[in-house]
N, C-alpha and C. Protein backbone atom coordinates (compact mmCIF):
# COMPACT_ATOMS: atom_id res chain seq x y z
N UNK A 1 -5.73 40.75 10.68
CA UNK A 1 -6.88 40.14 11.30
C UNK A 1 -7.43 39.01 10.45
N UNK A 2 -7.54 39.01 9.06
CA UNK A 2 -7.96 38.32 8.30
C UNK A 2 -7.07 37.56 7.75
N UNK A 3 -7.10 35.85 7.65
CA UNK A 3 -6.08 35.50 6.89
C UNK A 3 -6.68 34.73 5.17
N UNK A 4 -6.09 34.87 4.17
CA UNK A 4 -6.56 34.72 3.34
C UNK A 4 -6.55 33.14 3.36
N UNK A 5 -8.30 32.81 2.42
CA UNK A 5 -8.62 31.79 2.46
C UNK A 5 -7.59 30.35 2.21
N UNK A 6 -6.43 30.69 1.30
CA UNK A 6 -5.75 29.40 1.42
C UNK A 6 -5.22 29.47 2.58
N UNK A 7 -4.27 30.12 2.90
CA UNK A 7 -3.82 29.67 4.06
C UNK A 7 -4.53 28.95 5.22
N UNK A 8 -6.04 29.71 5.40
CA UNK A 8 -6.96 28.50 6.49
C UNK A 8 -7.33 26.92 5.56
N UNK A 9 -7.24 26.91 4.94
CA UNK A 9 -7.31 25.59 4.13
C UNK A 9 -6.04 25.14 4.71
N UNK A 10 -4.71 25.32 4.71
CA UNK A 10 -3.91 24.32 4.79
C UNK A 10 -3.43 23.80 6.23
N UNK A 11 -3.79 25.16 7.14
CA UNK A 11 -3.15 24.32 8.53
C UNK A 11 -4.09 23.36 8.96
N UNK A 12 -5.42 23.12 8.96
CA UNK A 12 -6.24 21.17 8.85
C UNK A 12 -5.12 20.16 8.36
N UNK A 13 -4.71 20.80 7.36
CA UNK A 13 -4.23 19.66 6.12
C UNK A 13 -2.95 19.18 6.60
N UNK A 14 -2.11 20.33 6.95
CA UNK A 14 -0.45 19.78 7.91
C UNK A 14 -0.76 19.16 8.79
N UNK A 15 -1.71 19.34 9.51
CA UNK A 15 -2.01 18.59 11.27
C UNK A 15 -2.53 17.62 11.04
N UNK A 16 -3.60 16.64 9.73
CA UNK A 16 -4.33 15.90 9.54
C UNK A 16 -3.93 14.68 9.29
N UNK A 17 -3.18 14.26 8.32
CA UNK A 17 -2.70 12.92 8.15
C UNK A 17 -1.42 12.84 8.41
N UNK A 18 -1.29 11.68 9.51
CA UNK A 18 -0.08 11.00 9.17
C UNK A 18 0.55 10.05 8.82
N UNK A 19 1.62 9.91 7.67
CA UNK A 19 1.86 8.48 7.66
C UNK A 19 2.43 7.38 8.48
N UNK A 20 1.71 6.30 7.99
CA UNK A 20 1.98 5.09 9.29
C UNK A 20 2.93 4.24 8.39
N UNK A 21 4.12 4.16 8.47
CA UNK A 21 4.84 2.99 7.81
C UNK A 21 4.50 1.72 7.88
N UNK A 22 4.71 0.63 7.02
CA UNK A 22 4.58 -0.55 7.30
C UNK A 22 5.35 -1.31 7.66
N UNK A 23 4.89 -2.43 8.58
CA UNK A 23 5.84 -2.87 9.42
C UNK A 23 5.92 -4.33 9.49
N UNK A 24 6.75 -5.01 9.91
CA UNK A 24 6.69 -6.68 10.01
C UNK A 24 5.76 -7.28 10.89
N UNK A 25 5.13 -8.41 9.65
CA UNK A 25 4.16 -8.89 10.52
C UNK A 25 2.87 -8.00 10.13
N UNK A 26 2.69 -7.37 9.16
CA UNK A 26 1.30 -6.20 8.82
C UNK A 26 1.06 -6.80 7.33
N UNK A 27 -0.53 -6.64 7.56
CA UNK A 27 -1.43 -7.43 6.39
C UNK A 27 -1.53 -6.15 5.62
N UNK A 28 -1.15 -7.32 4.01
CA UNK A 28 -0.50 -5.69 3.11
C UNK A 28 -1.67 -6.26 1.38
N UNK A 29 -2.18 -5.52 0.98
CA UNK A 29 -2.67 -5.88 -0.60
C UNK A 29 -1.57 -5.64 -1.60
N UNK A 30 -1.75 -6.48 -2.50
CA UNK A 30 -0.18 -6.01 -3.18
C UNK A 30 -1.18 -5.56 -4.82
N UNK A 31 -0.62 -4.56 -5.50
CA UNK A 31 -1.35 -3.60 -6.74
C UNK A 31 -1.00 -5.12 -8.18
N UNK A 32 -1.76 -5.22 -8.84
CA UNK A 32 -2.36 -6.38 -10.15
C UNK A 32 -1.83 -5.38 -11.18
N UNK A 33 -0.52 -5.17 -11.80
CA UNK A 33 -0.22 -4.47 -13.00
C UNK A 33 0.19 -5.18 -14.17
N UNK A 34 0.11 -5.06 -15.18
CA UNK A 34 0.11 -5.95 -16.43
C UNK A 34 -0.90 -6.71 -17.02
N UNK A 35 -2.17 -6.74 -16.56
CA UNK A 35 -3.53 -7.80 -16.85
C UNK A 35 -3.85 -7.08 -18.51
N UNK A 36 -3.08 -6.26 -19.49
CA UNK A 36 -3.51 -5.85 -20.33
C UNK A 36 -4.88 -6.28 -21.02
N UNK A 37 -4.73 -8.06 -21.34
CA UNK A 37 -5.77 -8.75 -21.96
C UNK A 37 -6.90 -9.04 -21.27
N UNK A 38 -7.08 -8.69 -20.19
CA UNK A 38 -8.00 -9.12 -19.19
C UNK A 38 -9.32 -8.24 -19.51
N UNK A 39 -10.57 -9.92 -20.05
CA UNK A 39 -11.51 -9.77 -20.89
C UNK A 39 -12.31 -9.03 -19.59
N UNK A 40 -12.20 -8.86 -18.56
CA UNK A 40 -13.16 -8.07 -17.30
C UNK A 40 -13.04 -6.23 -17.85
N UNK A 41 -11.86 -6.02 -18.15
CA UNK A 41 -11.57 -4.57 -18.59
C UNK A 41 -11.58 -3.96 -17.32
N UNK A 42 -12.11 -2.57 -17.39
CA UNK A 42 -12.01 -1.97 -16.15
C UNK A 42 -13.04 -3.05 -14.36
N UNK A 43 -13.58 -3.79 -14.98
CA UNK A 43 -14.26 -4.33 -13.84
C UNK A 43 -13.17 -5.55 -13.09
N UNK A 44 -11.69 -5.56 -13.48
CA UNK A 44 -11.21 -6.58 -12.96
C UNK A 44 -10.76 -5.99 -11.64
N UNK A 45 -10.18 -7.24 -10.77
CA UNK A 45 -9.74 -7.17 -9.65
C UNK A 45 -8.59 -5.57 -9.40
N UNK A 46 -8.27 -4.73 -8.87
CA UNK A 46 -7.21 -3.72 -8.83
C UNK A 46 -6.15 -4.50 -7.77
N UNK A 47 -6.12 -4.67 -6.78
CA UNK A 47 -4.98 -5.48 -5.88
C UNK A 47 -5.84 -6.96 -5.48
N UNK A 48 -4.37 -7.75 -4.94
CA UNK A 48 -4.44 -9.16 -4.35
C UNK A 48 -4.01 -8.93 -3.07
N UNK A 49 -4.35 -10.06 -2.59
CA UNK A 49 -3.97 -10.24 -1.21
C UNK A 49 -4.75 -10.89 -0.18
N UNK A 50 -5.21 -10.67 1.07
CA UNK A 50 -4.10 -10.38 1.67
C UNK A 50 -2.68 -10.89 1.89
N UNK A 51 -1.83 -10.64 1.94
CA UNK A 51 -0.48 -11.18 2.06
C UNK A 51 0.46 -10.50 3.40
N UNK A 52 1.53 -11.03 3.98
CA UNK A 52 2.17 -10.85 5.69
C UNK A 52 3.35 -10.86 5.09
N UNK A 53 4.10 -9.35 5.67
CA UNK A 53 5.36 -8.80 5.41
C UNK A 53 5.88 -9.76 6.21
N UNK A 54 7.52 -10.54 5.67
CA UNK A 54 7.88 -11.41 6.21
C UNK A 54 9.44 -10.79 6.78
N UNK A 55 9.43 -9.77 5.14
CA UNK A 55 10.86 -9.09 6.04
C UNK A 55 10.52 -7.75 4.99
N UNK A 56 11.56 -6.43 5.98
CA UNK A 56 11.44 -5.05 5.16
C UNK A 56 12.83 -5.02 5.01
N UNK A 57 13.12 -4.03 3.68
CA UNK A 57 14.76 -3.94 3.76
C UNK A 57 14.49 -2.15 3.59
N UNK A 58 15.70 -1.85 4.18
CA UNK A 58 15.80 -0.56 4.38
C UNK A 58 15.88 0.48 2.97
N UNK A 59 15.89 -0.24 1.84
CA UNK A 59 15.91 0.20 0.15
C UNK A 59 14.47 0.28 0.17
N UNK A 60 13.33 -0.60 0.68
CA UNK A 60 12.31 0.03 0.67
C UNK A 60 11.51 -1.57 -0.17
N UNK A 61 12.19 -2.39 -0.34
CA UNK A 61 11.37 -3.67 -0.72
C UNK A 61 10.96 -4.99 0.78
N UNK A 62 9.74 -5.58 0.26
CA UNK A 62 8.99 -6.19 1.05
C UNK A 62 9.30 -7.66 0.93
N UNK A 63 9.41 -8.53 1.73
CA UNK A 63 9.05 -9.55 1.18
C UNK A 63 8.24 -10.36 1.90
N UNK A 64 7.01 -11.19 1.13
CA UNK A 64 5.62 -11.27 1.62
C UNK A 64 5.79 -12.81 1.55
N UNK A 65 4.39 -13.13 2.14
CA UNK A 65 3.95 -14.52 2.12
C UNK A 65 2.25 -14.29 2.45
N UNK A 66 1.67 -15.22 1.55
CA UNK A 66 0.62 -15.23 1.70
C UNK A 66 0.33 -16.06 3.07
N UNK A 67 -1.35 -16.15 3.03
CA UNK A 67 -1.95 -16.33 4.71
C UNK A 67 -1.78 -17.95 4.52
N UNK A 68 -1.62 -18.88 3.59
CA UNK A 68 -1.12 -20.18 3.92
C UNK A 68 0.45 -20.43 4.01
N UNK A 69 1.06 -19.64 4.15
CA UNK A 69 2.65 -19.51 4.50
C UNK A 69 3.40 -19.85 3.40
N UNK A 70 2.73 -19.68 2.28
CA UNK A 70 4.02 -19.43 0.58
C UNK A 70 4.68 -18.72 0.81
N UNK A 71 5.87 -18.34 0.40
CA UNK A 71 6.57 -17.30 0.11
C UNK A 71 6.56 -17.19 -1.11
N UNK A 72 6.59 -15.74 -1.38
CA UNK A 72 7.32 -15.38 -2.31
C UNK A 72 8.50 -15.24 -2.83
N UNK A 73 9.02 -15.37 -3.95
CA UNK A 73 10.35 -16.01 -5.10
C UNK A 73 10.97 -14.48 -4.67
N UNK A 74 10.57 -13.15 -5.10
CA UNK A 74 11.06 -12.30 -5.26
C UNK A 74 10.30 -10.69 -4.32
N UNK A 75 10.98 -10.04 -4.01
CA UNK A 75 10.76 -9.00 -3.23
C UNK A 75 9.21 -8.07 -3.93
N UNK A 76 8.97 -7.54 -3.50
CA UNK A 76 7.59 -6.29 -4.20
C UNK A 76 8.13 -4.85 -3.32
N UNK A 77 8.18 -3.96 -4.06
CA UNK A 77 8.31 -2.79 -3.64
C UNK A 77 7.27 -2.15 -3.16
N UNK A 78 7.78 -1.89 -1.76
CA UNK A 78 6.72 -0.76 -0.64
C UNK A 78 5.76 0.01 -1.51
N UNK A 79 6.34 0.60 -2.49
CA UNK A 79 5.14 1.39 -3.10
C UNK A 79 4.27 1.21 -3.82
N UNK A 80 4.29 -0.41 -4.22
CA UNK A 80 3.20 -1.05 -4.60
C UNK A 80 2.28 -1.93 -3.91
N UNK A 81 2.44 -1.67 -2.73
CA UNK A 81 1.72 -2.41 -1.47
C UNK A 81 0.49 -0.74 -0.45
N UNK A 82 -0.52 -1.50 -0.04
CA UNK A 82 -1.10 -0.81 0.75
C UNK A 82 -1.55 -1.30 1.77
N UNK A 83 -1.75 -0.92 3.07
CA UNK A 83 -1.93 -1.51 4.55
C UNK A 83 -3.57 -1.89 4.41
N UNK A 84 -3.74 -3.62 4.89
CA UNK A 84 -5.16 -4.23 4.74
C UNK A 84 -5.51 -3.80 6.09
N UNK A 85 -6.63 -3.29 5.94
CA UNK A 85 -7.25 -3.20 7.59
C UNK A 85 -8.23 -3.94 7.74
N UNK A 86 -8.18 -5.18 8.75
CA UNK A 86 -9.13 -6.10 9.00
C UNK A 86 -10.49 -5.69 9.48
């Protein structure tokens, strides 16, 4: 009759989020790693962007262009990107 408390904790949690892949043509922030010297310290920027997936490759890298139509030289990996919601 009773089910113990974790278990009601987790069936919310299976049913609750799902992931949305990203897709071509989707406004993406890309993650700022390496700023070591950066006199802001913890108050600097964390991601850039926005930037427009121009192509996905099935290995899992992006390749972007910002909103004045640069491209980028070299690919950024999916897992350093997060979906901009306008």
């Amino acid at each position: 009759m009773f089910r113990p408390i974790r278990e009601r904790w987790l069936v919310p949690s299976r049913n609750g989020v799902k992931p949305r892949p990203l897709q071509k043509g989707d406004l993406v922030l890309r993650i700022l790693r390496g700023l070591i010297g950066d006199p802001r310290g913890k108050f600097r920027p964390s991601w850039s962007g926005p930037y427009v997936i121009r192509e996905l490759t099935p290995e899992g890298a992006a390749w972007l262009t910002d909103l004045d139509g640069n491209q980028f030289s070299e690919p950024t990996n999916v897992d350093q990107l997060k979906k901009y919601y306008v």
